[in-house]
Protein backbone atom coordinates (compact mmCIF):
# COMPACT_ATOMS: atom_id res chain seq x y z
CA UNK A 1 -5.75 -4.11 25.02
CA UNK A 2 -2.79 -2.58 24.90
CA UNK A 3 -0.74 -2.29 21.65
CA UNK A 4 3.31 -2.90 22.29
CA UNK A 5 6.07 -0.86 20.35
CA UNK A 6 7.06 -4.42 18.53
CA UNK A 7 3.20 -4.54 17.26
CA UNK A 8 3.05 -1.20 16.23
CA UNK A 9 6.04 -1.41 13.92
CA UNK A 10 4.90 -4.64 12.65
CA UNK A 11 1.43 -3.11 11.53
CA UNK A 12 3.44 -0.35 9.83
CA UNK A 13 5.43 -2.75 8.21
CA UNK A 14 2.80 -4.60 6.90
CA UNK A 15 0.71 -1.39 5.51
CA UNK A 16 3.79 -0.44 3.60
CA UNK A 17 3.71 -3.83 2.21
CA UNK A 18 0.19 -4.08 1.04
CA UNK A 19 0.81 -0.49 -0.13
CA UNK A 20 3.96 -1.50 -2.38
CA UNK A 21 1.94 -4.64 -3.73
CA UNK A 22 -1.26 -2.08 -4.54
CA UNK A 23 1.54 0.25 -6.47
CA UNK A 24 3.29 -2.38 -8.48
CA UNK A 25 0.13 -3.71 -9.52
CA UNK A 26 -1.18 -0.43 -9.97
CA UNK A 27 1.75 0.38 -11.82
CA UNK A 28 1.94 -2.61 -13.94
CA UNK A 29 -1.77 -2.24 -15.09
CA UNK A 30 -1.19 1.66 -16.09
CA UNK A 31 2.15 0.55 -18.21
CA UNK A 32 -0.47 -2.32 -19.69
CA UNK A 33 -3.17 0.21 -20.88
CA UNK A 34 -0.99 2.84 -22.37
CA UNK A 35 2.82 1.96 -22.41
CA UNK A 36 3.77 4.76 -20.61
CA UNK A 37 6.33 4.01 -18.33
CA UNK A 38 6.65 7.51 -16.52
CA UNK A 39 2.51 7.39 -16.40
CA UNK A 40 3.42 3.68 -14.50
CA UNK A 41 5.37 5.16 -12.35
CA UNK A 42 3.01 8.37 -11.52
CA UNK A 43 0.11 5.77 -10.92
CA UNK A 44 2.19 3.75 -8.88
CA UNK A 45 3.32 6.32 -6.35
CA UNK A 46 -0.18 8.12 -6.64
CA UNK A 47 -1.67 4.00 -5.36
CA UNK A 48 1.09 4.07 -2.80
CA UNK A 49 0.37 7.28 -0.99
CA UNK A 50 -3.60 6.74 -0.95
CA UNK A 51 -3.48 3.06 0.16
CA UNK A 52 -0.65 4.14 2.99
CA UNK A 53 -2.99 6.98 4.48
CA UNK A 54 -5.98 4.77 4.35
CA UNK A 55 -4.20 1.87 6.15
CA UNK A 56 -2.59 4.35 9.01
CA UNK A 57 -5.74 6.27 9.56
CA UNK A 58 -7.35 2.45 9.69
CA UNK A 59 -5.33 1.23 12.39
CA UNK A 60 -4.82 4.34 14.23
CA UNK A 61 -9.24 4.75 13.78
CA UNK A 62 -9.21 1.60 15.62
CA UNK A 63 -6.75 2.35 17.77
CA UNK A 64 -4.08 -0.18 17.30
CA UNK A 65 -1.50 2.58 16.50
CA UNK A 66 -2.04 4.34 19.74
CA UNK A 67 0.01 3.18 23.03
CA UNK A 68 -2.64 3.39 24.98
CA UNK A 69 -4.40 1.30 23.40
CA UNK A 70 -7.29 3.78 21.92
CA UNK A 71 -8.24 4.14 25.52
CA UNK A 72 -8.21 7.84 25.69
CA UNK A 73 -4.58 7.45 27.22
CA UNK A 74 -6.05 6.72 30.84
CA UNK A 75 -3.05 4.06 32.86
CA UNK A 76 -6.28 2.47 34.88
């Protein structure tokens, strides 16, 4: 199956999604334990970055992000 440019961009859009939902509640639990609003913020971004690269290197594992499809970029 072949992935389009419009599905590709709407599988990136959604991992930076989940990825600002992980952060924020990341985020709001840090700022809950401590108080530390610059800690927060650290733990926030640091959620961010590792649930981004996990849900790229998902999709492009299974091949969604490719354009050919995670066919090995044969046009048979």
């Amino acid at each position: 199956m072949r992935s389009g440019l419009s599905t590709r961009i709407l599988l990136v859009a959604l991992a930076i999604t989940l990825s600002l939902l992980v952060a924020v509640i990341a985020g709001v639990l840090s700022w809950a334990a401590d108080g530390s609003v610059p800690r927060a913020v650290l733990y926030g971004g640091g959620a961010f970055v590792v649930w981004m690269t996990l849900s790229v290197s998902l999709c492009s594992a299974l091949g969604l992000l490719d354009e050919s499809g995670g066919r090995g970029g044969d046009d048979t």
